[in-house]
N, C-alpha and C. Protein backbone atom coordinates (compact mmCIF):
# COMPACT_ATOMS: atom_id res chain seq x y z
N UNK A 1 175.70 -114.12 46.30
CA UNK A 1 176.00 -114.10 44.87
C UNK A 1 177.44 -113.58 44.70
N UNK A 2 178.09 -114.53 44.21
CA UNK A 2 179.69 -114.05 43.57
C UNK A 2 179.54 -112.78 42.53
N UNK A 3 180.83 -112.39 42.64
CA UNK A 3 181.25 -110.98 41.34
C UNK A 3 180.94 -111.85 40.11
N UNK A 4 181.64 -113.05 39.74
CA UNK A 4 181.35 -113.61 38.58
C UNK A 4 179.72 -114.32 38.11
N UNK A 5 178.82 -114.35 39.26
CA UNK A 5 177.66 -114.77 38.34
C UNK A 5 176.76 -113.47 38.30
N UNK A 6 177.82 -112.01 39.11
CA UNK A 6 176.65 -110.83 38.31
C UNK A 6 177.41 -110.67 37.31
N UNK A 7 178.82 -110.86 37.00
CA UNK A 7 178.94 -110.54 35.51
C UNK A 7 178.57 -111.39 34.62
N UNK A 8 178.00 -112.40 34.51
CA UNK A 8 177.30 -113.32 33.72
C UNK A 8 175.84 -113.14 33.60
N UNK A 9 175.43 -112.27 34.69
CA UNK A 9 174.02 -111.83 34.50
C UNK A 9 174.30 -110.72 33.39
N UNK A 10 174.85 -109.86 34.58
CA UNK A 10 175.02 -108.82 33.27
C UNK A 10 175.64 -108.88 31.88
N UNK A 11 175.92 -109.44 31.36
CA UNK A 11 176.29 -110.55 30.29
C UNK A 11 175.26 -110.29 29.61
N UNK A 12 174.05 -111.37 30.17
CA UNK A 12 173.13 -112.28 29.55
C UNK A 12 172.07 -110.95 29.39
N UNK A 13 171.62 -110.23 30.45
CA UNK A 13 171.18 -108.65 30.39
C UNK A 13 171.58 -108.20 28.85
N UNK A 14 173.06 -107.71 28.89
CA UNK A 14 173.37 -106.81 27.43
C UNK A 14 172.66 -107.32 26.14
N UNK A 15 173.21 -108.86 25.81
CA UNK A 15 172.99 -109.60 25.39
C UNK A 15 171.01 -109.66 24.77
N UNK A 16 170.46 -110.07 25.56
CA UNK A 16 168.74 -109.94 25.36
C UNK A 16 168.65 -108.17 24.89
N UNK A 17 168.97 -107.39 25.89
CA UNK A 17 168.58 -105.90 25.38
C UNK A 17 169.26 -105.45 23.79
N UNK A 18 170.51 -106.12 23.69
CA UNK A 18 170.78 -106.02 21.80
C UNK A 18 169.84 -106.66 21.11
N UNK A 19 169.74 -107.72 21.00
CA UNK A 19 168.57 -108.45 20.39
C UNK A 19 166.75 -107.78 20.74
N UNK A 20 166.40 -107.44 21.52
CA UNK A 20 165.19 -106.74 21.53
C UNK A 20 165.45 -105.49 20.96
N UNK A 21 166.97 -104.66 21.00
CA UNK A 21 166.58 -103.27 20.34
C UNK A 21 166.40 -104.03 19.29
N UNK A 22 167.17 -104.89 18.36
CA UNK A 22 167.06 -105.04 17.27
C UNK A 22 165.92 -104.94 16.55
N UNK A 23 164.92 -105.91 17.32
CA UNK A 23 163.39 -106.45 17.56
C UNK A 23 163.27 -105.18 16.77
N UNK A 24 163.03 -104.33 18.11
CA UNK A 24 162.20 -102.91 18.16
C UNK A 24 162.56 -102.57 16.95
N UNK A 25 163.39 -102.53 16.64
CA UNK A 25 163.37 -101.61 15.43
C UNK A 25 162.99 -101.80 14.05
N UNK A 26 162.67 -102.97 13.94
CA UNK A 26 161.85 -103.54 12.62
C UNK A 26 160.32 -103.61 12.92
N UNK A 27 159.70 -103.15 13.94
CA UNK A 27 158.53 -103.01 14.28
C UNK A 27 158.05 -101.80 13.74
N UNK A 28 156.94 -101.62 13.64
CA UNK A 28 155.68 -100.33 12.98
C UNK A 28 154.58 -99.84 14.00
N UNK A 29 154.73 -98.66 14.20
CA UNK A 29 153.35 -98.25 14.92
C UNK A 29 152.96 -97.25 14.40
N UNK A 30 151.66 -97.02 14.17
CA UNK A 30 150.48 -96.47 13.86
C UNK A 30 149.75 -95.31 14.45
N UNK A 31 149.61 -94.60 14.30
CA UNK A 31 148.46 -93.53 15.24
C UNK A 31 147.66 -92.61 13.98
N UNK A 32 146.72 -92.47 14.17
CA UNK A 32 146.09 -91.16 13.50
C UNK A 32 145.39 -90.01 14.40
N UNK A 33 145.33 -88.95 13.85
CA UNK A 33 144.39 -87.79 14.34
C UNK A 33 143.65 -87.07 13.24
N UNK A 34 142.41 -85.81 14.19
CA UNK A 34 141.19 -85.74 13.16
C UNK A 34 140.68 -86.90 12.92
N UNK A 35 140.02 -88.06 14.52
CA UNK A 35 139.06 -89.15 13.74
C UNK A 35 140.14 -89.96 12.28
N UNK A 36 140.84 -90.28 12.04
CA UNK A 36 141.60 -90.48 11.01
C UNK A 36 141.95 -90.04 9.91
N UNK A 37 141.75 -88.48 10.03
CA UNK A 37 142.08 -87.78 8.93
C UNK A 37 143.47 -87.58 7.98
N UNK A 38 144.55 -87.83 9.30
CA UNK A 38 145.82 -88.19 9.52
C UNK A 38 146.01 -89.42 9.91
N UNK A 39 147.06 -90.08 8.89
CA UNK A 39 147.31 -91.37 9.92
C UNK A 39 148.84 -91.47 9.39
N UNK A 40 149.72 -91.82 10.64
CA UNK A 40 151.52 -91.56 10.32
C UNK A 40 151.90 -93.16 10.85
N UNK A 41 153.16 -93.57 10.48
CA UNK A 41 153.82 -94.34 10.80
C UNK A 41 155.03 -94.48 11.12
N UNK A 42 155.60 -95.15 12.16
CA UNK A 42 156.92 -95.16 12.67
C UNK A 42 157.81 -96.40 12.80
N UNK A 43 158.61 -96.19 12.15
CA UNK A 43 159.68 -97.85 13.11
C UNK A 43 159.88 -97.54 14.74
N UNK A 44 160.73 -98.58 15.07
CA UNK A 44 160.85 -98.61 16.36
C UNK A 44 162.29 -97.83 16.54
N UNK A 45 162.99 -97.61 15.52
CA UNK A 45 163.88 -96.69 16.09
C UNK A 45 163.53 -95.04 15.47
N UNK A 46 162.23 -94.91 15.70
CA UNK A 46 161.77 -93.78 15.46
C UNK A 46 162.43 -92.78 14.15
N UNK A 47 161.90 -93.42 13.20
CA UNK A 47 161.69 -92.76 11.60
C UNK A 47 160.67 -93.10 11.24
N UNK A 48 160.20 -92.14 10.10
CA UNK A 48 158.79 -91.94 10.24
C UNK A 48 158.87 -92.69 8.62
N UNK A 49 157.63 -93.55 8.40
CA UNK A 49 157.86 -94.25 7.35
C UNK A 49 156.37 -93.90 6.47
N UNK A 50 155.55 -93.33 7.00
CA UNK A 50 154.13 -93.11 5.86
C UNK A 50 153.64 -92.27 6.69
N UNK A 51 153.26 -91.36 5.94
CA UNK A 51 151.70 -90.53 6.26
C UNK A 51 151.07 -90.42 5.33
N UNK A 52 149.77 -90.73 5.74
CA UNK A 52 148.57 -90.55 4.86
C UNK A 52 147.02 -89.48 5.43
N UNK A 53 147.05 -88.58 4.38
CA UNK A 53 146.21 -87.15 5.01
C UNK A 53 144.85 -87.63 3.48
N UNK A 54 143.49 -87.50 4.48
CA UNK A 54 142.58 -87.59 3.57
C UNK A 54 142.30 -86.39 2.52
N UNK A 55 142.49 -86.77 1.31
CA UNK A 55 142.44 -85.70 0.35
C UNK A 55 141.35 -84.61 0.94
N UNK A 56 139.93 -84.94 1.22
CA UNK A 56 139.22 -84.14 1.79
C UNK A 56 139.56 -82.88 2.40
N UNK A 57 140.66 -82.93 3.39
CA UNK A 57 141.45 -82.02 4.46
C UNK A 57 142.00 -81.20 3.70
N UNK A 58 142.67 -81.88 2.15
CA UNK A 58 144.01 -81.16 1.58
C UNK A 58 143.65 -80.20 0.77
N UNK A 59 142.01 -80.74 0.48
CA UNK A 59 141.40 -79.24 -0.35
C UNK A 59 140.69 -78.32 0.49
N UNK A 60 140.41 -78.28 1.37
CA UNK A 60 140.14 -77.55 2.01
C UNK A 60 141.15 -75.93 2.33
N UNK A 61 140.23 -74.90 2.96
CA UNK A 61 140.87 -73.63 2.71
C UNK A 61 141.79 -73.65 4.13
N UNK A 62 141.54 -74.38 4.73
CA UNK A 62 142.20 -74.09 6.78
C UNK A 62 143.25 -75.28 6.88
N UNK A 63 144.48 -74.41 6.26
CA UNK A 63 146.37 -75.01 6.31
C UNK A 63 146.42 -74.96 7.77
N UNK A 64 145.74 -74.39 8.65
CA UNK A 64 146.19 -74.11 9.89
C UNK A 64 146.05 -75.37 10.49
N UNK A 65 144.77 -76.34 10.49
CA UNK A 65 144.10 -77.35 10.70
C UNK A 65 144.84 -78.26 10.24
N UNK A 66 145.33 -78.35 9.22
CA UNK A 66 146.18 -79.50 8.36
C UNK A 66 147.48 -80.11 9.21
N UNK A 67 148.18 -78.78 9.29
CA UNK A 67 149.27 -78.62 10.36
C UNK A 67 149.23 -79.12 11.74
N UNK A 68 147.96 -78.31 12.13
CA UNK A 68 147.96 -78.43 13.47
C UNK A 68 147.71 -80.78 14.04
N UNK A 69 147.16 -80.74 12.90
CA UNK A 69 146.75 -82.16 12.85
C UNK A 69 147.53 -83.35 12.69
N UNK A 70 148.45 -82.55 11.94
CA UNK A 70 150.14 -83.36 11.60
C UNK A 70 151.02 -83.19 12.75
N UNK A 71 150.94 -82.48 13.24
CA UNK A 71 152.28 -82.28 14.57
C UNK A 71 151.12 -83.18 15.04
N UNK A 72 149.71 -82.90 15.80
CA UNK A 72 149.51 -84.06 16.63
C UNK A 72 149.69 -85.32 16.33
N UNK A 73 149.66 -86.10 15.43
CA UNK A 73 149.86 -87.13 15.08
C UNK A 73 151.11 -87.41 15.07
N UNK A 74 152.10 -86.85 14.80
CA UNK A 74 153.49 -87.32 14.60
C UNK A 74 154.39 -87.34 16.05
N UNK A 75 153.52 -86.23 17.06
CA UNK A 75 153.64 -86.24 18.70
C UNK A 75 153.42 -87.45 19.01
N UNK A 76 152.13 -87.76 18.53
CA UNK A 76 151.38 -88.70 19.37
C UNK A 76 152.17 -90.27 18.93
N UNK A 77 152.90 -90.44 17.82
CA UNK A 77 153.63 -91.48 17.55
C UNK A 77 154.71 -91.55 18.16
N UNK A 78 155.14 -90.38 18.43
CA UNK A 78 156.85 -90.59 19.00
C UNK A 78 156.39 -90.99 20.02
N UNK A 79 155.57 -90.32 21.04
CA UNK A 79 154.78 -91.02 22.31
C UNK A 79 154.84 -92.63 22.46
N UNK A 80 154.36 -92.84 21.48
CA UNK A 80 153.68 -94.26 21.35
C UNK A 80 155.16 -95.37 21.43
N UNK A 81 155.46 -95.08 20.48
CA UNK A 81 157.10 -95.51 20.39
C UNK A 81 158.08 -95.58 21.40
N UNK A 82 157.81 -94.61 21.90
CA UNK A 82 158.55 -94.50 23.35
C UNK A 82 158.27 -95.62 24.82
N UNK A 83 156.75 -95.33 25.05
CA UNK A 83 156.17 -95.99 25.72
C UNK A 83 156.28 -97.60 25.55
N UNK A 84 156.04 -97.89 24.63
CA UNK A 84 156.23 -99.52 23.78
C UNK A 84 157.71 -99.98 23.90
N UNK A 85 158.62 -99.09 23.86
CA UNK A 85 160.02 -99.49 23.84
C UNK A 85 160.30 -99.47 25.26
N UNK A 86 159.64 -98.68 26.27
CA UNK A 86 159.99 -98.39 27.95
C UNK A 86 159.12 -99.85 28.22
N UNK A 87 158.11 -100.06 27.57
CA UNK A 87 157.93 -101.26 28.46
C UNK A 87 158.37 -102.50 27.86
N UNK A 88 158.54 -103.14 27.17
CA UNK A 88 159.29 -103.87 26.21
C UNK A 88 160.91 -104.01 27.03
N UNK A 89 161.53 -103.37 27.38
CA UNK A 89 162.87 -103.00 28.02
C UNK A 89 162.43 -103.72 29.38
N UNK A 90 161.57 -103.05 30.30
CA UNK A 90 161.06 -103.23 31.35
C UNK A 90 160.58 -104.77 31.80
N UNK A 91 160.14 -105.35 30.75
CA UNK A 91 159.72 -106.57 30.67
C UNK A 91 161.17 -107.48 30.84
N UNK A 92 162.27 -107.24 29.90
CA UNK A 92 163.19 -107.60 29.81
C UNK A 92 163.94 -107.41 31.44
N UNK A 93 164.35 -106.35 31.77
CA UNK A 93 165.08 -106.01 32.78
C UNK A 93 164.28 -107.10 34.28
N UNK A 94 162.68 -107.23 34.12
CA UNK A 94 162.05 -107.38 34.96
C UNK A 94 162.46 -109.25 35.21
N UNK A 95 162.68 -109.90 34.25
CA UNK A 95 163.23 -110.69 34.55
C UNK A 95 164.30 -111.77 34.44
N UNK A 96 165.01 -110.39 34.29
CA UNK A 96 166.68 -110.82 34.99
C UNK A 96 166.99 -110.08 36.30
N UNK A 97 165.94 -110.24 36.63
CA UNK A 97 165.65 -109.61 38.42
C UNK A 97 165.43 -107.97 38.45
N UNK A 98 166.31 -107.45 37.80
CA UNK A 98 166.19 -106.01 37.93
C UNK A 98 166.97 -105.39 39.11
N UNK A 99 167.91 -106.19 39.71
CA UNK A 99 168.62 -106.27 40.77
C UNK A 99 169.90 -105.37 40.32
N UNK A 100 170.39 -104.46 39.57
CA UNK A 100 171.51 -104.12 38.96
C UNK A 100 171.27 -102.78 38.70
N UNK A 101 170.77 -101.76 39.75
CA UNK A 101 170.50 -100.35 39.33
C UNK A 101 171.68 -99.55 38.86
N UNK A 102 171.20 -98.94 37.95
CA UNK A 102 172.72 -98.07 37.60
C UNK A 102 173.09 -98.88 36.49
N UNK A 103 172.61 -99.73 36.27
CA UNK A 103 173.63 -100.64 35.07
C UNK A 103 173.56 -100.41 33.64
N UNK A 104 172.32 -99.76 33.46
CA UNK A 104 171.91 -99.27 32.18
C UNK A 104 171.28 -98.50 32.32
């Protein structure tokens, strides 16, 4: 393989990975916790776009629970987000060989 058809790979590489962040980032994911007591939402470039907490929870006397239920859920999205975007990338990289360590 010539210098010039890895820089045309790597080219075509940059190229797909702009267009999939793009992707990603008009995408939505979902998670709840507490059985769905909590349920949050995220784009793909990780901002958080809805939460919804069942009134049930909100009258209740235990803020501790409320809390504790919201960080898990909003953990458990960035998680999610992450993972989805590592493989999504991975998919991409996987075939334009993946032959180019270090490159990104």
């Amino acid at each position: 393989m010539n210098i010039q058809n890895l820089m045309q790979q790597a080219q075509k590489m940059q190229r797909k990975m702009g267009v999939l962040e793009e992707e990603f980032k008009k995408e939505s994911f979902t998670t709840e916790a507490g059985g769905g007591a909590i349920s949050v939402t995220m784009s793909g470039d990780m901002k958080l776009q809805n939460v919804t907490i069942d009134p049930e929870i909100i009258n209740g006397d235990d803020q501790e629970m409320l809390q504790d239920l919201l960080i898990a859920a909003v953990n458990q999205i960035i998680t999610t987000v992450r993972k989805e975007k590592e493989a999504k990338t991975s998919k991409v990289m996987g075939k334009m060989g993946g032959g180019m360590p270090g490159l990104f």
